[in-house]
Protein backbone atom coordinates (compact mmCIF):
# COMPACT_ATOMS: atom_id res chain seq x y z
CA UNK A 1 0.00 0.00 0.00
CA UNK A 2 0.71 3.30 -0.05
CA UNK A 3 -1.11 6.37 2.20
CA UNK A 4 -3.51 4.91 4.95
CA UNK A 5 -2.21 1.34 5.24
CA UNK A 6 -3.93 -1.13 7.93
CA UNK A 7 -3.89 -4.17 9.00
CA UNK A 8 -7.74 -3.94 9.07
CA UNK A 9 -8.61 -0.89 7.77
CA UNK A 10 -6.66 1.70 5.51
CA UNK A 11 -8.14 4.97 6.51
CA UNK A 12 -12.02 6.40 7.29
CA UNK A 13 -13.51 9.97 6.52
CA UNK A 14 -14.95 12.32 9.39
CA UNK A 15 -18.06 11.43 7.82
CA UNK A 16 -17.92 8.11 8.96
CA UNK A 17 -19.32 6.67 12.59
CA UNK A 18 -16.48 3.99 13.70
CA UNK A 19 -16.78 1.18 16.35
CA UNK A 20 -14.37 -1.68 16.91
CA UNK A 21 -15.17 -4.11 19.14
CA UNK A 22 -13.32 -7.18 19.50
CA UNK A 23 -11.46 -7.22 16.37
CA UNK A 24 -7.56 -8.58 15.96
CA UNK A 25 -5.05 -8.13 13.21
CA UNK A 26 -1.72 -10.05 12.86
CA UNK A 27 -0.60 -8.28 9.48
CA UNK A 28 2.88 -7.48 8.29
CA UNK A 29 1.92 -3.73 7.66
CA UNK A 30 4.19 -1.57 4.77
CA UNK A 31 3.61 1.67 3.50
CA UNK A 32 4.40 5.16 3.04
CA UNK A 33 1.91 7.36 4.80
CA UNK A 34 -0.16 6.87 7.78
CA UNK A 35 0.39 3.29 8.77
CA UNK A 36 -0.96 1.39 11.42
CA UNK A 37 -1.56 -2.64 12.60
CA UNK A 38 -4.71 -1.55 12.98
CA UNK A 39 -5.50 1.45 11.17
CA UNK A 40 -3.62 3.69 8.97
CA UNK A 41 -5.79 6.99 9.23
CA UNK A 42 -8.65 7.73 11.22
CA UNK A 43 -10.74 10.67 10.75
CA UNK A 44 -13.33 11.53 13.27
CA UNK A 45 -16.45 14.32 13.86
CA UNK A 46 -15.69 15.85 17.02
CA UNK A 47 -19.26 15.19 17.78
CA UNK A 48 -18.70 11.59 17.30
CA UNK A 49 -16.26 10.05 18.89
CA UNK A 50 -14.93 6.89 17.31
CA UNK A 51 -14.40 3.79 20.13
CA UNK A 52 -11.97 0.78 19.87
CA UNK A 53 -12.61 -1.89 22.49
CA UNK A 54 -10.91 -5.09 23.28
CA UNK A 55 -9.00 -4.81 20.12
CA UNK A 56 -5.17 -5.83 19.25
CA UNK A 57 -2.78 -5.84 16.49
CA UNK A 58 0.46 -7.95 16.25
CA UNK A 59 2.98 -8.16 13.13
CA UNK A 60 5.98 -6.24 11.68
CA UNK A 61 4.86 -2.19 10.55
CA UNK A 62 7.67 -0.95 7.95
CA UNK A 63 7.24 2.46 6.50
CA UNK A 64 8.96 2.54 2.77
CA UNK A 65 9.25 6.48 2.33
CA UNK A 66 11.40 9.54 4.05
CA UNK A 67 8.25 10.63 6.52
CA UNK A 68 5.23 10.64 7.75
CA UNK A 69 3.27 8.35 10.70
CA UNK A 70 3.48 5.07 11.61
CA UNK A 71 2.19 2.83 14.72
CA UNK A 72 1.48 -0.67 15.73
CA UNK A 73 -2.11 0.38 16.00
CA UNK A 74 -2.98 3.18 14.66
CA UNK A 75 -1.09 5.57 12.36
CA UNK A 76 -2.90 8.81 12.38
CA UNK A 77 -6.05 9.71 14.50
CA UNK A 78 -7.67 13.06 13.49
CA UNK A 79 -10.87 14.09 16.00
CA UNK A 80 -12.35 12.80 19.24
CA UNK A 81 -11.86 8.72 19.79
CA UNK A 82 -11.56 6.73 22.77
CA UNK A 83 -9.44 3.38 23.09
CA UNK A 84 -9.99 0.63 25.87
CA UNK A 85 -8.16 -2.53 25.97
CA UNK A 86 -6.45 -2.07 23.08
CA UNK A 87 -3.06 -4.01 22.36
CA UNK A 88 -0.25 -3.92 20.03
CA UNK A 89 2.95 -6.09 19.76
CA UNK A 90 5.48 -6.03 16.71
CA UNK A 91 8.41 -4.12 15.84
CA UNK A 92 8.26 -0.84 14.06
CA UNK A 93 10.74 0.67 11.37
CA UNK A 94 10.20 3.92 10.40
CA UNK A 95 13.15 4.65 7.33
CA UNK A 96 12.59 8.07 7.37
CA UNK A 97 14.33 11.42 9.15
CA UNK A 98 10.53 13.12 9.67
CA UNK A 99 7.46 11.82 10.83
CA UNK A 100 5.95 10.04 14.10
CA UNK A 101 6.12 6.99 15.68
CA UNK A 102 4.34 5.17 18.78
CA UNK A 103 2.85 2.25 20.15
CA UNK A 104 -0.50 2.50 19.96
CA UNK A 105 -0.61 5.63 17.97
CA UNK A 106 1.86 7.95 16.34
CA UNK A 107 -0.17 11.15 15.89
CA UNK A 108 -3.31 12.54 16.97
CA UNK A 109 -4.91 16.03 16.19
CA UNK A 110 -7.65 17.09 18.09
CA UNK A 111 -9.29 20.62 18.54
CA UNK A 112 -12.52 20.43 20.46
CA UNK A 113 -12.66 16.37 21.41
CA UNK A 114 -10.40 14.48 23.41
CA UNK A 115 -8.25 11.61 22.50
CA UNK A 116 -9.07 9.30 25.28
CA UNK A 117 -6.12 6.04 25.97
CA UNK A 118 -7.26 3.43 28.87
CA UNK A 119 -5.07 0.10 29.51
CA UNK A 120 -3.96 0.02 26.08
CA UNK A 121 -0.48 -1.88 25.53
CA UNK A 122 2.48 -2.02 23.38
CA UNK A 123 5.30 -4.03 23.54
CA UNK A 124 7.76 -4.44 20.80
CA UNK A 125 11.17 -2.63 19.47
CA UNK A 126 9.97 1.12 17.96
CA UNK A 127 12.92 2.51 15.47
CA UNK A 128 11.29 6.37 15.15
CA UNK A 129 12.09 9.42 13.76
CA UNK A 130 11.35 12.63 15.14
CA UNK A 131 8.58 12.28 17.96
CA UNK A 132 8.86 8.85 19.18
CA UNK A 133 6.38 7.31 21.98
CA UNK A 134 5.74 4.17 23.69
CA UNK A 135 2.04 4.74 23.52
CA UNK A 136 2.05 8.00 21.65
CA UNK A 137 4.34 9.39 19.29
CA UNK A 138 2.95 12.80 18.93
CA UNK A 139 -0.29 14.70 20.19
CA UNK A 140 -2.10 17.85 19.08
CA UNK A 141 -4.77 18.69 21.50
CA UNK A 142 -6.22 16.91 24.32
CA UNK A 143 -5.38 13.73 25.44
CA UNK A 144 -5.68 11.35 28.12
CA UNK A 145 -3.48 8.11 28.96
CA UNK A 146 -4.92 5.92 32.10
CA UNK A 147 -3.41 2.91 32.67
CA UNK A 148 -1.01 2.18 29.53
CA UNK A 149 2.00 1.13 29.53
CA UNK A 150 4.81 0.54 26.63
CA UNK A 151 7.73 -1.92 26.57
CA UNK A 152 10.57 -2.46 24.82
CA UNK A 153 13.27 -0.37 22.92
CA UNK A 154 12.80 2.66 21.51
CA UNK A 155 15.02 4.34 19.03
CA UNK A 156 14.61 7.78 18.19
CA UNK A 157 18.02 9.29 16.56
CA UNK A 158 16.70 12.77 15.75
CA UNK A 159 14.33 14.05 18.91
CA UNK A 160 11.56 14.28 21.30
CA UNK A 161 11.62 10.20 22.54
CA UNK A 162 9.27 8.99 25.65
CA UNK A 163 8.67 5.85 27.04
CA UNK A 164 4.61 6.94 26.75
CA UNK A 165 4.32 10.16 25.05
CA UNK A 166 7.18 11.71 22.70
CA UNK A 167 5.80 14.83 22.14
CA UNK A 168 3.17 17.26 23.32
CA UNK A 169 2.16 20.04 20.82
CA UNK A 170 -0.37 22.08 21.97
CA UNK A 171 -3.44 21.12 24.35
CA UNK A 172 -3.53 19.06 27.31
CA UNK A 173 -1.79 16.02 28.09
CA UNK A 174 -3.37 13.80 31.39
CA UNK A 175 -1.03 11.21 32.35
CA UNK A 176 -1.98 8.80 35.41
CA UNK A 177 -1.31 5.17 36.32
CA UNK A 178 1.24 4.51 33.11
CA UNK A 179 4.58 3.27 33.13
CA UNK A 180 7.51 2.22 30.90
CA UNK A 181 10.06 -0.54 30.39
CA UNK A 182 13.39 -0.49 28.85
């Protein structure tokens, strides 16, 4: 694939009303934009929140181009969504010297919703870029991580690395109960 490459689904429009429940991928994930286990890109109303419950990915995620996102889970996630008991295991490779990488998900961009993380999981080696994160790579508005935890190696040879959250744009970030293992 190319932009918005999943394991189970490429990419969704804000249009779109999204609810996982129980669903498990064990793709090897490649691609050059937005790449995810899970989900490449997902795009969410504000007034909608998208959910993922009891949900896992588990495989090799290689991205093939200079930049962009790429995560275990989820790539990209644009708008309010909430994750619970959501799981990711594999190794990560990002070839490029921009872009995000995390755990469970290497970007999200919010403006009036919250991106909500509870006892979500990663455990794997993460080769990154630029914002590099155990659970998140990079966030852009509100988020909140409860109960998550990353482990592993990361590898971040350029800037902003953290065991749960790289980087912290703008917003605010709500860290409790989460914890990392090198």
């Amino acid at each position: 694939g190319s932009i918005n490459v999943g394991g189970l689904i490429g990419g969704s429009l804000k249009e779109a009303s999204l609810e996982f429940q129980d669903c498990h991928s064990t793709a090897m994930v490649r691609g050059h934009s937005y790449i995810g286990g899970f989900a490449g890109c997902l795009e969410n109303d504000e007034s909608r929140p998208a959910k993922i419950t009891d949900s896992s990915a588990s495989g090799e995620v290689r991205m093939m181009s200079e930049n962009n996102d790429l995560s275990a889970f989820v790539g990209m996630v644009t708008g309010a969504c909430e994750f619970v008991d959501c799981h990711a295991s594999g190794d990560l490779y990002s070839s490029g010297s921009s872009g995000n990488a995390g755990g469970i998900i290497a970007c999200t961009i919010t403006e009036n919703g919250t991106i909500h993380l509870k006892n979500c999981h990663y455990k794997g080696k993460l080769n990154g870029s630029v914002s590099t994160g155990g659970v998140v790579g990079c966030s852009t508005g509100d988020i909140i991580i409860e109960d998550c935890s990353a482990e592993g190696n990361l590898i971040s040879p350029i800037s902003h690395t953290g065991g749960i959250l790289g980087l912290m744009e703008k917003g605010m970030a709500t860290i409790t109960r989460s914890c990392f293992k090198g």
